[in-house]
PDB file of N, CA and C in Angstrom:
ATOM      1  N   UNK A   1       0.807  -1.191   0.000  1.00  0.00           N
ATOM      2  CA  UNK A   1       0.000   0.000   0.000  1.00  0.00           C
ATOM      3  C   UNK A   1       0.856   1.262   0.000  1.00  0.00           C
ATOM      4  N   UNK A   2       1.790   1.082   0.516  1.00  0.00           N
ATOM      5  CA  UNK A   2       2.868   2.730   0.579  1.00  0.00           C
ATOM      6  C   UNK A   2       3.369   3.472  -0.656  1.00  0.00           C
ATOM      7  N   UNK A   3       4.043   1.751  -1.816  1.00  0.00           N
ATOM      8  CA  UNK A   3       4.082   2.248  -3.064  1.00  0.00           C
ATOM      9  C   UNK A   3       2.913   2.906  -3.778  1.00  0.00           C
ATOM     10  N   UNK A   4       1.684   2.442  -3.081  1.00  0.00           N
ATOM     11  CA  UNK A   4       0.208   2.846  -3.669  1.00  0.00           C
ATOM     12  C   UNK A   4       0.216   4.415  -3.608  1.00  0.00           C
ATOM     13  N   UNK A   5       0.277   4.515  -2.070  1.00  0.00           N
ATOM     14  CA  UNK A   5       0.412   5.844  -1.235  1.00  0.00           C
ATOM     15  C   UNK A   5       1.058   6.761  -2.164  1.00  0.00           C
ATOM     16  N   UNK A   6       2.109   6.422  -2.452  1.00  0.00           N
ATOM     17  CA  UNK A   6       3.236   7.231  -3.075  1.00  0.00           C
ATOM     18  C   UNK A   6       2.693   7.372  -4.453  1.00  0.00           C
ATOM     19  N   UNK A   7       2.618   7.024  -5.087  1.00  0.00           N
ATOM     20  CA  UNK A   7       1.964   6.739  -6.820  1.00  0.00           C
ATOM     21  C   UNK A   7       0.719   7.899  -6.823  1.00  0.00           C
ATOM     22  N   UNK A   8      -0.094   7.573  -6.015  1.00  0.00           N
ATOM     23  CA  UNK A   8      -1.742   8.319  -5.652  1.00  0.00           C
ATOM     24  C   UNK A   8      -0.745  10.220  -5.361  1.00  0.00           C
ATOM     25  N   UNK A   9       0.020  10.181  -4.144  1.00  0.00           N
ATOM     26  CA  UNK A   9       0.601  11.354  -4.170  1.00  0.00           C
ATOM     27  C   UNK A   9       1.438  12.222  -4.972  1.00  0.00           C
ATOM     28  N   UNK A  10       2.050  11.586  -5.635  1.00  0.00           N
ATOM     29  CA  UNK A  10       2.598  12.067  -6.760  1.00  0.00           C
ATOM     30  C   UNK A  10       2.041  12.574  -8.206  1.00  0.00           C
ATOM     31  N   UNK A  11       0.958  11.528  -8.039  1.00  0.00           N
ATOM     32  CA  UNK A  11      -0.672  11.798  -9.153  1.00  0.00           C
ATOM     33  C   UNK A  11      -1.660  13.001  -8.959  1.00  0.00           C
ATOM     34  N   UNK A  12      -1.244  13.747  -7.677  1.00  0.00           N
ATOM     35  CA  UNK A  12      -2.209  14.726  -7.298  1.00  0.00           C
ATOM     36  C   UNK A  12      -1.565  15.770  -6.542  1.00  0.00           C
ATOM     37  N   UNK A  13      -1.018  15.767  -6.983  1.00  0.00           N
ATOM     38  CA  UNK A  13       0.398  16.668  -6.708  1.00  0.00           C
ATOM     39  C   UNK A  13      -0.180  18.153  -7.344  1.00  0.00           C
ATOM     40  N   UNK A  14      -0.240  19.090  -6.628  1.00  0.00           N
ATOM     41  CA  UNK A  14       0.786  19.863  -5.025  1.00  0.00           C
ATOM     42  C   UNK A  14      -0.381  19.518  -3.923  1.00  0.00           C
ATOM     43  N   UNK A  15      -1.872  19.190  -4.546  1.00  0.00           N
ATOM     44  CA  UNK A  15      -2.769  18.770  -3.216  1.00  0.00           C
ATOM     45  C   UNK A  15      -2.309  17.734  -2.265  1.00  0.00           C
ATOM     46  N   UNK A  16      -1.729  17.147  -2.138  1.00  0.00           N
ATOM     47  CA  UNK A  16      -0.930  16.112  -1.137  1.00  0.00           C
ATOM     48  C   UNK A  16       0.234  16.552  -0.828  1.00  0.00           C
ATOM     49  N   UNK A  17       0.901  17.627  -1.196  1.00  0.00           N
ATOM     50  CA  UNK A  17       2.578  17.648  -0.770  1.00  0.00           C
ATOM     51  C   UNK A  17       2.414  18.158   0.262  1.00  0.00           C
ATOM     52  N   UNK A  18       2.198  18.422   1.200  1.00  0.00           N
ATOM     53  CA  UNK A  18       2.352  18.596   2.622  1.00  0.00           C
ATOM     54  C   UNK A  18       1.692  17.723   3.597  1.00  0.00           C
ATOM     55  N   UNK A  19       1.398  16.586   3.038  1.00  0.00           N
ATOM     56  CA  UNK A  19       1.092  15.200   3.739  1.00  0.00           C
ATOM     57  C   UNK A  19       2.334  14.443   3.484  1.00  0.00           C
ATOM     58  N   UNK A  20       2.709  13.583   4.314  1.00  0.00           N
ATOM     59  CA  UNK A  20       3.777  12.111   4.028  1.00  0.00           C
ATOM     60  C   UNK A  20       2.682  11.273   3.728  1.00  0.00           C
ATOM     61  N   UNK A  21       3.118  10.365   2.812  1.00  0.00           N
ATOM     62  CA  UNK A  21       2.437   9.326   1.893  1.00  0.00           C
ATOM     63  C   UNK A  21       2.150   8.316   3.297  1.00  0.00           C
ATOM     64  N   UNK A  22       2.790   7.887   3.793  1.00  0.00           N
ATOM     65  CA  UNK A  22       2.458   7.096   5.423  1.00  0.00           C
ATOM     66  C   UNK A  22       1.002   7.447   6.125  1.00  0.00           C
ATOM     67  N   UNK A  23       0.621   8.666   5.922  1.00  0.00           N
ATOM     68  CA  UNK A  23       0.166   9.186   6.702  1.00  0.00           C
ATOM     69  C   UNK A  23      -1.424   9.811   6.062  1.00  0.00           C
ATOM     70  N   UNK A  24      -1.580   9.079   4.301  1.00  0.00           N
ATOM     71  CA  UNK A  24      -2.531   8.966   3.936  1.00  0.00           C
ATOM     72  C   UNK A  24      -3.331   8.176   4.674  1.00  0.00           C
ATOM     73  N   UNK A  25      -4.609   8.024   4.240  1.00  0.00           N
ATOM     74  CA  UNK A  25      -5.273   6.851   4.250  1.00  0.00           C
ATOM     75  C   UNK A  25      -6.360   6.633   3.056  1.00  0.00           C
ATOM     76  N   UNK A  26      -6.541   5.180   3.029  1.00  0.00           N
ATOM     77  CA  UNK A  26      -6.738   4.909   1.443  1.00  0.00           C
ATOM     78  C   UNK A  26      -7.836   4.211   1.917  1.00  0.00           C
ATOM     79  N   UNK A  27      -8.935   4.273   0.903  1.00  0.00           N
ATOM     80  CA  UNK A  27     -10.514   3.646   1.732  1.00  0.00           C
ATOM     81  C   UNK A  27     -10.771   3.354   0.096  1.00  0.00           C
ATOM     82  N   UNK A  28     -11.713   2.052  -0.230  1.00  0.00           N
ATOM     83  CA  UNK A  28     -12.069   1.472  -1.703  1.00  0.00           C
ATOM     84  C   UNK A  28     -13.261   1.028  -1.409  1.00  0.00           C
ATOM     85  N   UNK A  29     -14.160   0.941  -2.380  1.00  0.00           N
ATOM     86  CA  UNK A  29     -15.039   0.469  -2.884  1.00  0.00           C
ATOM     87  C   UNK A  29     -14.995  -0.637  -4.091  1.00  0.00           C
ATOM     88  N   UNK A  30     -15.843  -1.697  -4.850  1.00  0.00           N
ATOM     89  CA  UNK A  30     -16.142  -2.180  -5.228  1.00  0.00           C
ATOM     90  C   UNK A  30     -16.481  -1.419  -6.409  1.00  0.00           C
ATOM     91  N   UNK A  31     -16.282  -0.268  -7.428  1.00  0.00           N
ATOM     92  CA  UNK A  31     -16.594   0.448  -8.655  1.00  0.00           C
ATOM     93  C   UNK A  31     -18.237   1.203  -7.883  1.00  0.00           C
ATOM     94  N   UNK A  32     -18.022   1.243  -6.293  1.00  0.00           N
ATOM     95  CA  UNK A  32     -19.416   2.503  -6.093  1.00  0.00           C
ATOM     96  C   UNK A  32     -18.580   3.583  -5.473  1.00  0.00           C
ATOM     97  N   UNK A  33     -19.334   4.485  -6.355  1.00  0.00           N
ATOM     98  CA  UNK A  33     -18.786   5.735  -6.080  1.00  0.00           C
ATOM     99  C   UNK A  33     -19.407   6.559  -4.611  1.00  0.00           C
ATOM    100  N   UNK A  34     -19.893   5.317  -3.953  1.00  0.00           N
ATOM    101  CA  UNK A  34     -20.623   6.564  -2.451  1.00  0.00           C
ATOM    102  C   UNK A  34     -19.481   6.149  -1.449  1.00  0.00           C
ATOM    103  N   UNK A  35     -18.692   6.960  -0.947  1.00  0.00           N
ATOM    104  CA  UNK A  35     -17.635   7.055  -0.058  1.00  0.00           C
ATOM    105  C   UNK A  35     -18.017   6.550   1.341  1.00  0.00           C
ATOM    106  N   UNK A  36     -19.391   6.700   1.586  1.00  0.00           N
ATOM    107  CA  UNK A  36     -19.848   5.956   2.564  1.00  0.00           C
ATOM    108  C   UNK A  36     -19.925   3.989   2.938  1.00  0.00           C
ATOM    109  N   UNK A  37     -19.683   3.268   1.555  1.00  0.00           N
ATOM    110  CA  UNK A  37     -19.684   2.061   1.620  1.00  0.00           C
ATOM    111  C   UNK A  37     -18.079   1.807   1.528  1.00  0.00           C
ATOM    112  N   UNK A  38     -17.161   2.757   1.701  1.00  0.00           N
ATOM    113  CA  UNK A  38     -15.919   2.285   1.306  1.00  0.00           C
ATOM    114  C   UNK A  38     -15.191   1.757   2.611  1.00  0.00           C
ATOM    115  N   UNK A  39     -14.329   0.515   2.355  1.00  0.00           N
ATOM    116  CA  UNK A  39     -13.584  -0.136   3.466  1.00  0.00           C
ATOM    117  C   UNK A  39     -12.307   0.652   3.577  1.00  0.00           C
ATOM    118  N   UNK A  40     -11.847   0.858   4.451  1.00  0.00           N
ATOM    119  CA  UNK A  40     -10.574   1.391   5.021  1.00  0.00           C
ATOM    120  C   UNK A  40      -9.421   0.297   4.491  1.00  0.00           C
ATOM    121  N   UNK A  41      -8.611   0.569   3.597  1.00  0.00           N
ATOM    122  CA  UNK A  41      -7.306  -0.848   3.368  1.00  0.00           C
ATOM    123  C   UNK A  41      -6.640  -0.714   4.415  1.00  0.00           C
ATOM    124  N   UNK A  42      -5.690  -1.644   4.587  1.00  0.00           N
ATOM    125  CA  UNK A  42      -5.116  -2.256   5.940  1.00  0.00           C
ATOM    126  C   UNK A  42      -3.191  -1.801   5.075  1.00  0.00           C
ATOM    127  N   UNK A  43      -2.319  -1.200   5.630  1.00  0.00           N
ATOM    128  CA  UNK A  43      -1.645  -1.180   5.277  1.00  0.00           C
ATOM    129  C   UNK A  43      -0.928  -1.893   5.045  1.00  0.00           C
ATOM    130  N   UNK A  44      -0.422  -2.783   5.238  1.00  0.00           N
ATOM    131  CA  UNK A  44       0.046  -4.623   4.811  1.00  0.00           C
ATOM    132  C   UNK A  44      -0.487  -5.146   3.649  1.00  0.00           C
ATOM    133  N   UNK A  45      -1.725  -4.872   2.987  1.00  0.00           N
ATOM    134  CA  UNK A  45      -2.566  -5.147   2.176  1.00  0.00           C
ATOM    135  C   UNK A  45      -1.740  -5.381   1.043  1.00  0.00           C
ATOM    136  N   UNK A  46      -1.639  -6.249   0.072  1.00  0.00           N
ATOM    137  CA  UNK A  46      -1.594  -5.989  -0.959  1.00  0.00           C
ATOM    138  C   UNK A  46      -2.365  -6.103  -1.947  1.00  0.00           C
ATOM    139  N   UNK A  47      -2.624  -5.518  -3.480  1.00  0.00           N
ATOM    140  CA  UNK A  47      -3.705  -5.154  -4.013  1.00  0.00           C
ATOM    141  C   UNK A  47      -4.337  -6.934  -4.436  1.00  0.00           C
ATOM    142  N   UNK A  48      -3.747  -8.067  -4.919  1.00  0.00           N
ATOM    143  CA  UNK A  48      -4.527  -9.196  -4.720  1.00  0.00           C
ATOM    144  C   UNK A  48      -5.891  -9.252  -3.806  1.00  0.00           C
ATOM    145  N   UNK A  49      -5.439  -9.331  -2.219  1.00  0.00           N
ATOM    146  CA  UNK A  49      -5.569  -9.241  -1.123  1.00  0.00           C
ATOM    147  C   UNK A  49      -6.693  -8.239  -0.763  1.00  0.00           C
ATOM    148  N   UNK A  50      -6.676  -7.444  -1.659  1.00  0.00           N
ATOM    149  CA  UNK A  50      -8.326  -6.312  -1.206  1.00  0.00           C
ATOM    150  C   UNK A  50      -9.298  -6.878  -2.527  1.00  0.00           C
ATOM    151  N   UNK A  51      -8.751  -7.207  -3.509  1.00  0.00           N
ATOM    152  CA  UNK A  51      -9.339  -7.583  -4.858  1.00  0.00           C
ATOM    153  C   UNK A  51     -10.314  -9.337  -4.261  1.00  0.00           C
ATOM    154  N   UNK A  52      -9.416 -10.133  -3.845  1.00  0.00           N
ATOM    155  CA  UNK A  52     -10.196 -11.193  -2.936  1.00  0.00           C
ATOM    156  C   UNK A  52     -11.145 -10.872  -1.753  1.00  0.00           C
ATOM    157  N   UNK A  53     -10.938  -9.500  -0.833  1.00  0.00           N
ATOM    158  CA  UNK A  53     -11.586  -9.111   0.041  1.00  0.00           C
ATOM    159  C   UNK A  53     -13.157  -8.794  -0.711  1.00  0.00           C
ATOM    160  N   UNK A  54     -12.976  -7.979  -1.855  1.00  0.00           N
ATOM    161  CA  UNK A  54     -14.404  -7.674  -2.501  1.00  0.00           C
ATOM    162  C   UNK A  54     -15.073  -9.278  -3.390  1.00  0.00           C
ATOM    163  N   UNK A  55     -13.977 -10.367  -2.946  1.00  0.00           N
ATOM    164  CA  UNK A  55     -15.177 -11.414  -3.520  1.00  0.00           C
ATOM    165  C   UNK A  55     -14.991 -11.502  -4.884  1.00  0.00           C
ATOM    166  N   UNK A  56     -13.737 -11.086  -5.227  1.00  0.00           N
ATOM    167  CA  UNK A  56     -13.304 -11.164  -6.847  1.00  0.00           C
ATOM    168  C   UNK A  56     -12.362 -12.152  -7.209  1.00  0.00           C
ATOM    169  N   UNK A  57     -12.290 -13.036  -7.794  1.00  0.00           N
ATOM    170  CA  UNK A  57     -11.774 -14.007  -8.424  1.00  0.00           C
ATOM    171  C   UNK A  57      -9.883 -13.361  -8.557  1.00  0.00           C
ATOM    172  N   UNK A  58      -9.041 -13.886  -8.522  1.00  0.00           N
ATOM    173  CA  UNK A  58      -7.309 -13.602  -8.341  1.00  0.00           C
ATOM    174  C   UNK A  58      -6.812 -14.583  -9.772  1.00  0.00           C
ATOM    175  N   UNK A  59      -6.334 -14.025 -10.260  1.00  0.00           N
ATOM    176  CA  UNK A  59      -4.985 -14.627 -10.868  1.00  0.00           C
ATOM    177  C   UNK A  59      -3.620 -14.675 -10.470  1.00  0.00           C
ATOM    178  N   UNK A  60      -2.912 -15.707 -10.536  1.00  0.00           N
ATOM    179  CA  UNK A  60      -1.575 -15.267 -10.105  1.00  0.00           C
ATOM    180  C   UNK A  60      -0.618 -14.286 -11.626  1.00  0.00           C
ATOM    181  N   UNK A  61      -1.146 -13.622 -11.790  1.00  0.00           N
ATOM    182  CA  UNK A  61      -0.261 -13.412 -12.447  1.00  0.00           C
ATOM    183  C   UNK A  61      -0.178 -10.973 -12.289  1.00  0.00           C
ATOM    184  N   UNK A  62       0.877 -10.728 -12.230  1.00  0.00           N
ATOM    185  CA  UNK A  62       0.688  -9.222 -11.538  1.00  0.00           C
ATOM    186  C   UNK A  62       0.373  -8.031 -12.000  1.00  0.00           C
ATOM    187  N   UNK A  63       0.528  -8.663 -13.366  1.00  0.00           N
ATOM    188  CA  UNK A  63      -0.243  -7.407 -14.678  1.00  0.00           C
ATOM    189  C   UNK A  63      -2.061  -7.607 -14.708  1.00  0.00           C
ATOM    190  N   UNK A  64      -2.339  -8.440 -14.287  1.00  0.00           N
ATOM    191  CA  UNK A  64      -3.829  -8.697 -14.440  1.00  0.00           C
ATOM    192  C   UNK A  64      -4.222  -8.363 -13.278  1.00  0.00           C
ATOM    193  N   UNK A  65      -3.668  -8.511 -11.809  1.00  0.00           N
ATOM    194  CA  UNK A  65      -3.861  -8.383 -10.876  1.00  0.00           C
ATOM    195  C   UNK A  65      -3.731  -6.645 -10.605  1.00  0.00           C
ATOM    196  N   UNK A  66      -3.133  -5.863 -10.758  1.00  0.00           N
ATOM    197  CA  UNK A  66      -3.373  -4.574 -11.610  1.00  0.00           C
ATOM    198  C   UNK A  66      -4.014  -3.926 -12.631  1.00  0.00           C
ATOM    199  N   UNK A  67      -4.259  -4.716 -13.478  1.00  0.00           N
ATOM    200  CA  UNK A  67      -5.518  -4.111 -14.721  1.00  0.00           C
ATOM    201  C   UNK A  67      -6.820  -4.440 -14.055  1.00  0.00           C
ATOM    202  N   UNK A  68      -7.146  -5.324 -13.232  1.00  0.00           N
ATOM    203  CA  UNK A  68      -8.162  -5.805 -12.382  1.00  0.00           C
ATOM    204  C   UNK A  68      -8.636  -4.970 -11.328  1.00  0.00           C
ATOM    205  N   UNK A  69      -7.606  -4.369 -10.366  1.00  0.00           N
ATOM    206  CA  UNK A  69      -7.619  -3.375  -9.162  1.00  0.00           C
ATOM    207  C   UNK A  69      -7.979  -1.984 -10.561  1.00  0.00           C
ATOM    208  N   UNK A  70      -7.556  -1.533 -11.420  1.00  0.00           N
ATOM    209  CA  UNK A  70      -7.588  -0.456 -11.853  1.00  0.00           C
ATOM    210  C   UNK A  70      -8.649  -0.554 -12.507  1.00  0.00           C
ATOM    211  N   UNK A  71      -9.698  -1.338 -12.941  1.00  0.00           N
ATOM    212  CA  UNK A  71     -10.762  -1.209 -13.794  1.00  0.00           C
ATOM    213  C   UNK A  71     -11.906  -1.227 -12.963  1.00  0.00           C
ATOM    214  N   UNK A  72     -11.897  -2.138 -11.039  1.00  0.00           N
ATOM    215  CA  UNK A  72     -12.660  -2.436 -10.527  1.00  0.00           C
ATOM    216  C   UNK A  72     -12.585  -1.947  -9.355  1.00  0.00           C
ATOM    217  N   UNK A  73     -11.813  -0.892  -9.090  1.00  0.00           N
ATOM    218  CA  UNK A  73     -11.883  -0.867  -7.566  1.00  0.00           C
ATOM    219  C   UNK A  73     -11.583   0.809  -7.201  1.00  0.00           C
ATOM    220  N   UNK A  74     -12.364   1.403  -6.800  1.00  0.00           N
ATOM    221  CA  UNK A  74     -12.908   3.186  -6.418  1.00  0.00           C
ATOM    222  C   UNK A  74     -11.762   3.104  -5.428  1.00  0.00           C
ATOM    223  N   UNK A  75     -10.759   4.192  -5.379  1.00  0.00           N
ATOM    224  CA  UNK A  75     -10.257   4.686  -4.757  1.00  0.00           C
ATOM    225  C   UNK A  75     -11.000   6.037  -3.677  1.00  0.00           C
ATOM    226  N   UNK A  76     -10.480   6.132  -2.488  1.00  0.00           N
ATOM    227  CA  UNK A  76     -10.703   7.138  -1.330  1.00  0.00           C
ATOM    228  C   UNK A  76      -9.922   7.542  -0.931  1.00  0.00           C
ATOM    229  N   UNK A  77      -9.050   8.733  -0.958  1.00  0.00           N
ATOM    230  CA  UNK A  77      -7.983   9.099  -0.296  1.00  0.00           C
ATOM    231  C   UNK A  77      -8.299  10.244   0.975  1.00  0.00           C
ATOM    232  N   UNK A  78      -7.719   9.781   2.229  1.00  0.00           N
ATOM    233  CA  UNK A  78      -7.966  10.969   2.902  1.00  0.00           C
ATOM    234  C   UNK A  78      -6.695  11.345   3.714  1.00  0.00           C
ATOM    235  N   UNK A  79      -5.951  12.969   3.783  1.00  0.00           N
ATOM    236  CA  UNK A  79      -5.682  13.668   4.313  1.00  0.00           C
ATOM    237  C   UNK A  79      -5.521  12.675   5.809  1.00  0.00           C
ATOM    238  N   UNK A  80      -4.411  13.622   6.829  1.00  0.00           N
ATOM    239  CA  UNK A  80      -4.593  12.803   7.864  1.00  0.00           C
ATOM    240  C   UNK A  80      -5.529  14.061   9.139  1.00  0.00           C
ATOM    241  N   UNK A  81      -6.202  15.353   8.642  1.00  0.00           N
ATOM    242  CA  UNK A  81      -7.231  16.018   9.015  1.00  0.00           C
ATOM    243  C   UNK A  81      -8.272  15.498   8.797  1.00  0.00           C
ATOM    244  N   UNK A  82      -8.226  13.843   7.646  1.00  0.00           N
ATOM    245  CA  UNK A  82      -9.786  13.508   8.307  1.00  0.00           C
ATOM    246  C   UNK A  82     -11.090  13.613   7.065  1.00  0.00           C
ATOM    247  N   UNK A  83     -10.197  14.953   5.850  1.00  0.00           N
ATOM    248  CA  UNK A  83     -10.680  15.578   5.155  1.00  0.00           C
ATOM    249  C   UNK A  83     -10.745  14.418   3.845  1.00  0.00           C
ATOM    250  N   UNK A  84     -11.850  14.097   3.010  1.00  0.00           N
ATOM    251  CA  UNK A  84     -11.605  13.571   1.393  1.00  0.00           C
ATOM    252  C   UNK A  84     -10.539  14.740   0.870  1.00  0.00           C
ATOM    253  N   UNK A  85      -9.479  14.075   0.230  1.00  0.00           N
ATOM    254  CA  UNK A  85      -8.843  14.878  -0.406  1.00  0.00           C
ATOM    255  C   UNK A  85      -9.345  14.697  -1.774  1.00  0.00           C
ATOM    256  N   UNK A  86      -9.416  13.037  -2.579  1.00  0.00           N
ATOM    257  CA  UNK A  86      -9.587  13.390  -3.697  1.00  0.00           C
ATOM    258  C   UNK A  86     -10.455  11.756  -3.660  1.00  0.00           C
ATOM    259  N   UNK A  87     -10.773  11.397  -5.221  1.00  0.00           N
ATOM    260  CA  UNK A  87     -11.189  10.579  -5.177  1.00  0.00           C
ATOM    261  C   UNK A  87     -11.182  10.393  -6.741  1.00  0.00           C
ATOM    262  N   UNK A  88     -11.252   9.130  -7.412  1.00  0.00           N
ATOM    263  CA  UNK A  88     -11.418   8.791  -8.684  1.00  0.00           C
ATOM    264  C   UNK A  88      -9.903   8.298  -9.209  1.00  0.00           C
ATOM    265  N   UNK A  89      -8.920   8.026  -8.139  1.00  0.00           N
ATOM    266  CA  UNK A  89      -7.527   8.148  -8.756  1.00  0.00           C
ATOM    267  C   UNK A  89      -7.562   6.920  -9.598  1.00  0.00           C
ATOM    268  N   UNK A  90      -8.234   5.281  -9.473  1.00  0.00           N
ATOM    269  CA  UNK A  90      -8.560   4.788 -10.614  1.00  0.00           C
ATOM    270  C   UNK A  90      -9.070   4.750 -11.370  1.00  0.00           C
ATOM    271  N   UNK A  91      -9.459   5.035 -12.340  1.00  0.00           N
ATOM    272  CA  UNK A  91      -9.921   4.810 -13.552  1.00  0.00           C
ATOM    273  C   UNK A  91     -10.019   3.703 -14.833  1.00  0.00           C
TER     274      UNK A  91
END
């Protein structure tokens, strides 16, 4: 999740530069866009690992396991004030 962290901050850049990427927090959905059904990821997580959490079928293989997280799974990013900073970083 940190490389995630980092990728997402660098993607939304200067709105995150005065946060440390650590100190995000990253909340997903299932492709719904109401921020209210979104699970909090676990920082240990890796993206397999939340992709099986929503009940989705895994491949072993890490390009699919990425085109999979990026086609199916709503990103939530929040600030560590608590605040939505942004949202939609997959697409």
């Amino acid at each position: 999740m940190y490389d995630l962290k980092k990728a997402i901050k660098s993607e939304v850049a200067p709105e995150l530069d005065t946060y440390a990427s650590v100190k995000l927090t990253l909340k997903a959905t299932k492709m719904v866009k109401d921020v209210n059904k979104a699970i909090e990821l676990d920082e240990e997580q890796e993206l397999a690992s939340i992709l099986k959490g929503f009940d989705m079928t895994v491949l072993d293989d890490v390009t699919w396991v990425q085109r999979s997280f990026a086609e199916n799974i709503q990103l939530f990013v929040y600030a560590p004030s608590g605040k939505l900073v942004t949202h939609n970083i997959v697409d």
